[in-house]
C-alpha atoms as a PDB file:
ATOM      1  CA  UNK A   1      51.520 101.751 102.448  1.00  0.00           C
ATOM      2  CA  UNK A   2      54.612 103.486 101.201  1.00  0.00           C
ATOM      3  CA  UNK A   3      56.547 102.912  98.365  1.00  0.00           C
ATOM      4  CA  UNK A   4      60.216 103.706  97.811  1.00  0.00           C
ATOM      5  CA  UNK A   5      61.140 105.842  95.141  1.00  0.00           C
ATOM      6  CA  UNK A   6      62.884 104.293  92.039  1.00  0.00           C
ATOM      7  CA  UNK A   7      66.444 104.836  93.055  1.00  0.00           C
ATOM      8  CA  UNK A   8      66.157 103.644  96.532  1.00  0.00           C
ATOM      9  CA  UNK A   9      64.852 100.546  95.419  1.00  0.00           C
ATOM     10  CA  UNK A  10      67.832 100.375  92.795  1.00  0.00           C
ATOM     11  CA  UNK A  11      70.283 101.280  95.561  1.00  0.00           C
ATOM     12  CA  UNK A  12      69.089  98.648  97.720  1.00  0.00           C
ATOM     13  CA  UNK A  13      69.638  95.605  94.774  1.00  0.00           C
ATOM     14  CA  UNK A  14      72.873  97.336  94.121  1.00  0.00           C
ATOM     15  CA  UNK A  15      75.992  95.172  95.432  1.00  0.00           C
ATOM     16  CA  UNK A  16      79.867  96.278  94.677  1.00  0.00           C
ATOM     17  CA  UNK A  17      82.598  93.936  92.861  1.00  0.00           C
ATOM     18  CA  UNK A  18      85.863  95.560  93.393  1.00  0.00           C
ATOM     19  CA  UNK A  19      88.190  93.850  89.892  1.00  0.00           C
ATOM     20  CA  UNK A  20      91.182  93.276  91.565  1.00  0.00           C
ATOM     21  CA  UNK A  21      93.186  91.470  94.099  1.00  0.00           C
ATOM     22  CA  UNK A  22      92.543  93.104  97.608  1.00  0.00           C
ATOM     23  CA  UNK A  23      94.945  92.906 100.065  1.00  0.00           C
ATOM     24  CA  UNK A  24      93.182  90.107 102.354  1.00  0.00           C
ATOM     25  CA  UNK A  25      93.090  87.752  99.439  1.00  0.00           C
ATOM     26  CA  UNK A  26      97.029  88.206  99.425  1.00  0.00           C
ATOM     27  CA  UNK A  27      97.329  86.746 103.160  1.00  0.00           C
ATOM     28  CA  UNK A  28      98.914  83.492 104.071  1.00  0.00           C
ATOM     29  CA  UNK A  29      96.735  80.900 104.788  1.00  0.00           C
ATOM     30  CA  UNK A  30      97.405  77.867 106.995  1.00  0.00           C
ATOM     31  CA  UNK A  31      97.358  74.008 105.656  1.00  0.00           C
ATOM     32  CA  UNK A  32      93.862  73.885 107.352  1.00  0.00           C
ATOM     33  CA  UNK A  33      92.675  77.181 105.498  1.00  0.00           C
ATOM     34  CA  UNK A  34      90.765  79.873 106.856  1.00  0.00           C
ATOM     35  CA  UNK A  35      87.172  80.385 107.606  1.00  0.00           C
ATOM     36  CA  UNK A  36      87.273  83.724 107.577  1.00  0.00           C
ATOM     37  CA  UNK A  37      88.809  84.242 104.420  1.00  0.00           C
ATOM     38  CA  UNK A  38      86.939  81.215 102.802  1.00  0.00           C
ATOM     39  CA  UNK A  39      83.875  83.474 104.143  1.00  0.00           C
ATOM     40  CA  UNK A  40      85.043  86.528 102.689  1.00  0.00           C
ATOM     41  CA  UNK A  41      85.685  84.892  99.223  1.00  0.00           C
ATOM     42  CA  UNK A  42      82.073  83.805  99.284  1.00  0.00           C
ATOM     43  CA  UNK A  43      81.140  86.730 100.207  1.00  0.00           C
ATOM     44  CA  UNK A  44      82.796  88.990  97.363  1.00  0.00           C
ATOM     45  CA  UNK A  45      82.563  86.246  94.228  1.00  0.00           C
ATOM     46  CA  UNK A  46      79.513  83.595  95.536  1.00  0.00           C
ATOM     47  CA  UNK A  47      76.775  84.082  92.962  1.00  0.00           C
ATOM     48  CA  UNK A  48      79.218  85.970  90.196  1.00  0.00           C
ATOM     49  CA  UNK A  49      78.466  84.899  87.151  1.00  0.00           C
ATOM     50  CA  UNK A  50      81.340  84.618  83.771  1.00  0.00           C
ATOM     51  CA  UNK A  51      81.746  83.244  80.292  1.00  0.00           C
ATOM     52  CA  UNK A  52      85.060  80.304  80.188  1.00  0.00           C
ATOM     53  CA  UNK A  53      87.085  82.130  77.409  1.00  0.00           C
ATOM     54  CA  UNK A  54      88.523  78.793  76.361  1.00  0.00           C
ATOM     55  CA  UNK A  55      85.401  76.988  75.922  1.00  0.00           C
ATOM     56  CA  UNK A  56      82.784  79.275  75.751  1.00  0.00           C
ATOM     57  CA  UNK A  57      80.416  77.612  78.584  1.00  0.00           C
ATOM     58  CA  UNK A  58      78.745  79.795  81.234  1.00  0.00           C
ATOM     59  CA  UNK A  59      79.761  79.494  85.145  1.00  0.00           C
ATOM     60  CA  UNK A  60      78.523  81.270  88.681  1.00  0.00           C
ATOM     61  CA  UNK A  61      80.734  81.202  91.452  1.00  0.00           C
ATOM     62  CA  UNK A  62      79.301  78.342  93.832  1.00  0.00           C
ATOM     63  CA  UNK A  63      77.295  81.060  97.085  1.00  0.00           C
ATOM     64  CA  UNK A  64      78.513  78.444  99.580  1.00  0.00           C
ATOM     65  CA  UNK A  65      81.284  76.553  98.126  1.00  0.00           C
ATOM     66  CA  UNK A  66      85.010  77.180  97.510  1.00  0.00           C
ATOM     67  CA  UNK A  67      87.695  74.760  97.048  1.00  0.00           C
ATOM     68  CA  UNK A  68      90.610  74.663  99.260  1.00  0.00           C
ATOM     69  CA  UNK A  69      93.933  73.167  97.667  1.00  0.00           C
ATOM     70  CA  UNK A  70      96.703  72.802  99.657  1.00  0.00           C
ATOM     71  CA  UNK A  71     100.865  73.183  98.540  1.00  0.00           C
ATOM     72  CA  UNK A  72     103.384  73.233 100.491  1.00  0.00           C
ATOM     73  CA  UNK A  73     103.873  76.839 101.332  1.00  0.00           C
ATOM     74  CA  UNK A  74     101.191  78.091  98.690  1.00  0.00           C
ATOM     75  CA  UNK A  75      98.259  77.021 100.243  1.00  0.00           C
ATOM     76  CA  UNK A  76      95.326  78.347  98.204  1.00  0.00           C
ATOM     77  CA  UNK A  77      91.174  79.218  97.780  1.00  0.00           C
ATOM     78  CA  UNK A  78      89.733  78.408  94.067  1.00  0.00           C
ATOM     79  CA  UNK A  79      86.007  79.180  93.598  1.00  0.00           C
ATOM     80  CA  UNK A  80      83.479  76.225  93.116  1.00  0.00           C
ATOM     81  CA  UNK A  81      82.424  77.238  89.343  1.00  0.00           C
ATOM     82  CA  UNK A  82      78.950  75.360  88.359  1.00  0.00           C
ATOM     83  CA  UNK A  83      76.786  75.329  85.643  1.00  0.00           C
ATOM     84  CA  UNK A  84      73.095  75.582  84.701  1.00  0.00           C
ATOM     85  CA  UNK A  85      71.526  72.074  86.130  1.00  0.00           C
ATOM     86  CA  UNK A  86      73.958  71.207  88.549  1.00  0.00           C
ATOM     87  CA  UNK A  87      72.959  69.844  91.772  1.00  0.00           C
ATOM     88  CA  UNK A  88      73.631  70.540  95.230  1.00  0.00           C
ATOM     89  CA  UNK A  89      72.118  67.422  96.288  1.00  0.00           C
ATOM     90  CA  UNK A  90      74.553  65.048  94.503  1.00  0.00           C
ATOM     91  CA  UNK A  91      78.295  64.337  94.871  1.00  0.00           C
ATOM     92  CA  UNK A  92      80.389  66.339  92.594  1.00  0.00           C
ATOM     93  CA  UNK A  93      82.451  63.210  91.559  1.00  0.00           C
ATOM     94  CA  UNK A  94      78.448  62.299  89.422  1.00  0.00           C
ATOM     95  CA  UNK A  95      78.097  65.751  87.719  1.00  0.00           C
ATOM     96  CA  UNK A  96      81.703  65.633  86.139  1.00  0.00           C
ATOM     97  CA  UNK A  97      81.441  68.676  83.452  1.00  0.00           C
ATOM     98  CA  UNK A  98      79.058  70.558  85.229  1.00  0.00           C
ATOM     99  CA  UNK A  99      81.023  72.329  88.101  1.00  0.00           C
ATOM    100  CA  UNK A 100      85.025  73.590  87.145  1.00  0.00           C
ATOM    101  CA  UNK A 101      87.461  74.834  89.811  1.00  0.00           C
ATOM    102  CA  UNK A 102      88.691  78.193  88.939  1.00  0.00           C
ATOM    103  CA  UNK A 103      91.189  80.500  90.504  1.00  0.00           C
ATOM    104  CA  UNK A 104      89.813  83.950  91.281  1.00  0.00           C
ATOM    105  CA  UNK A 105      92.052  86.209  90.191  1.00  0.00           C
ATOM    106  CA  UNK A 106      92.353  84.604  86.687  1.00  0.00           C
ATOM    107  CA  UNK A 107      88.347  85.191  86.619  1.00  0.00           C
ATOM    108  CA  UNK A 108      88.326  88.957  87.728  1.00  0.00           C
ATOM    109  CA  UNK A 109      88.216  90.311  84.200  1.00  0.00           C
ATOM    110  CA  UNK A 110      85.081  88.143  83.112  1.00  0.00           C
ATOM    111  CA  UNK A 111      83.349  88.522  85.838  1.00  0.00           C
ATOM    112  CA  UNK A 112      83.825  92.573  84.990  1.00  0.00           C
ATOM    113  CA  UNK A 113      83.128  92.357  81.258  1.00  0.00           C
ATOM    114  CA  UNK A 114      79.733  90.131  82.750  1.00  0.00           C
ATOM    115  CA  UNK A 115      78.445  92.786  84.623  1.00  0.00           C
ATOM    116  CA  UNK A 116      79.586  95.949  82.889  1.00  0.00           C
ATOM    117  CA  UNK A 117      77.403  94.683  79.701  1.00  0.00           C
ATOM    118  CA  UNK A 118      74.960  93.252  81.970  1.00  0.00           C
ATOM    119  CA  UNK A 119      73.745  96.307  84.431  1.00  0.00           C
ATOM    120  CA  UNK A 120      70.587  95.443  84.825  1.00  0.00           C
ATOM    121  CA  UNK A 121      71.591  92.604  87.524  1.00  0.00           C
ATOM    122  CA  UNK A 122      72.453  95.830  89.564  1.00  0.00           C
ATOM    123  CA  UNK A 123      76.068  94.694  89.909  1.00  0.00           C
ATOM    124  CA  UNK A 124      78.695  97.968  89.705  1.00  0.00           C
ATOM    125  CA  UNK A 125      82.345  96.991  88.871  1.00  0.00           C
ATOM    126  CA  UNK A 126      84.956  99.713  90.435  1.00  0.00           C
ATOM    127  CA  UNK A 127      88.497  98.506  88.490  1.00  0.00           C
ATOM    128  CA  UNK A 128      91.585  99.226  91.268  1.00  0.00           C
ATOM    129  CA  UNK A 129      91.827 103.058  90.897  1.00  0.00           C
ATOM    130  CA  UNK A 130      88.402 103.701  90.110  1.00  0.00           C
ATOM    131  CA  UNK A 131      86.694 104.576  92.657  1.00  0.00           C
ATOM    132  CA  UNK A 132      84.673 107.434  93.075  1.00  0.00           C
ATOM    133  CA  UNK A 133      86.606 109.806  95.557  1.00  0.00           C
ATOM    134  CA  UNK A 134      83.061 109.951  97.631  1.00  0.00           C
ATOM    135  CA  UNK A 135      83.351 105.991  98.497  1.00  0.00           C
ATOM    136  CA  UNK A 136      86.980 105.097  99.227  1.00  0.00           C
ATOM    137  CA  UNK A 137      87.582 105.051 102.451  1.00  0.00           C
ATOM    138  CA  UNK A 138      91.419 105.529 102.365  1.00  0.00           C
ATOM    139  CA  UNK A 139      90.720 109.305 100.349  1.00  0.00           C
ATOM    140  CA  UNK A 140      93.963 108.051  98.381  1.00  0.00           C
ATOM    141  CA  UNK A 141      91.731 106.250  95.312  1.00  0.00           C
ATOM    142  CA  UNK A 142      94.173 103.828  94.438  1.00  0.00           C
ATOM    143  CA  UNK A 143      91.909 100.965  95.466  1.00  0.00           C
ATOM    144  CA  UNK A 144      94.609  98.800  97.977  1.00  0.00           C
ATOM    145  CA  UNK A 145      91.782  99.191 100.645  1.00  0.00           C
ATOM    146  CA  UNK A 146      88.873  96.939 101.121  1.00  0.00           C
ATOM    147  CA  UNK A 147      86.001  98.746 100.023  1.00  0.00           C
ATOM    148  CA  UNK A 148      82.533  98.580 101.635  1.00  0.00           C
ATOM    149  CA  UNK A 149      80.694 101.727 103.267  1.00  0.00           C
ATOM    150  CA  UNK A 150      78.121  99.459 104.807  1.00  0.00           C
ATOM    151  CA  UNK A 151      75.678 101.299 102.417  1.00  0.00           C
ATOM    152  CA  UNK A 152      75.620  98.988  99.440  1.00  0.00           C
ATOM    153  CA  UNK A 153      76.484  95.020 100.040  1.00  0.00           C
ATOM    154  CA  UNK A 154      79.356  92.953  98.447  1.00  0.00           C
ATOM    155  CA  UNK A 155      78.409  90.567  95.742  1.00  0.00           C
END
C-alpha cells in the first residue's frame, strides 16, 4: 500500500479561518433567518475553539448549532459556545453554565490567538490582508472576498 508523504498528509488536516468579517456575514437576514448562512457560519466557526477573556473558561463553537436572535431590523446569528462535558442529549435550559451564546465577530481575535499558538491542530489563520498572493482569488489581497480554493477545507 502507499503512503502519502508528510506534507500531503498535513495539507489534507489543514482547514483555513479567514479573522475577519466576510462580506456574506454582512447580509440581511430575514425574521425567519437563513439556512444558508446559518450553514455557512457552521461551516467557517463549528468546532473553533477560544479562551472567554472575561472569565477565563474555555469554549468551541457548537459544529451544528447556532443561535438565531431576532430584532426588529437587526436580525442576527450568535454561535452556540459549549464547554468540556456538555451534552447534546439534554436541554440546554439543564446545563446552565456550560454552553454561552457568543457573537462571532467579537470572538474572531481568540479564536486567532487559539490557533496561531496552537498549530499543531493544523488550523492556518489568514488576518484580512494577509493572504498569500498565490490563494486569493480576487489577485487584489485585501481579503473582502470569500476565500476557499477548494484545495484546503473551511474550519
Amino acid at each position: 500500500m502507499d503512503e502519502a508523504p508528510d506534507d500531503e498528509v498535513a495539507k489534507r488536516k489543514t482547514c483555513i479561518f479567514c479573522a475577519w468579517i466576510e462580506d456574506w456575514e454582512d447580509e440581511a437576514v430575514g425574521p425567519r433567518g437563513c439556512a444558508i448562512t446559518e450553514q455557512r457560519i457552521l461551516s467557517k466557526y463549528g468546532g473553533l475553539r477560544w479562551l472567554d477573556p472575561d472569565n477565563g473558561i474555555w469554549f468551541t463553537a457548537h459544529p451544528d448549532k447556532v443561535s438565531f436572535q431576532k430584532k426588529r431590523g437587526a436580525n442576527i446569528y450568535e454561535l452556540f459556545g459549549i464547554m468540556e462535558g456538555y451534552e447534546d442529549g439534554l436541554p440546554d435550559a439543564e446545563q446552565e453554565g456550560m454552553w454561552e451564546e457568543r457573537f462571532h465577530d467579537c470572538a474572531i481575535d481568540e479564536f486567532a490567538e487559539y490557533y496561531q499558538s496552537h498549530s499543531e491542530e493544523g488550523v492556518i489563520v489568514y488576518k484580512k490582508g494577509n493572504i498569500p498572493e498565490s490563494r486569493d482569488k480576487g489577485g487584489d489581497n485585501d481579503g473582502s472576498g470569500d476565500y476557499n480554493d477548494g484545495n484546503v477545507m473551511n474550519c
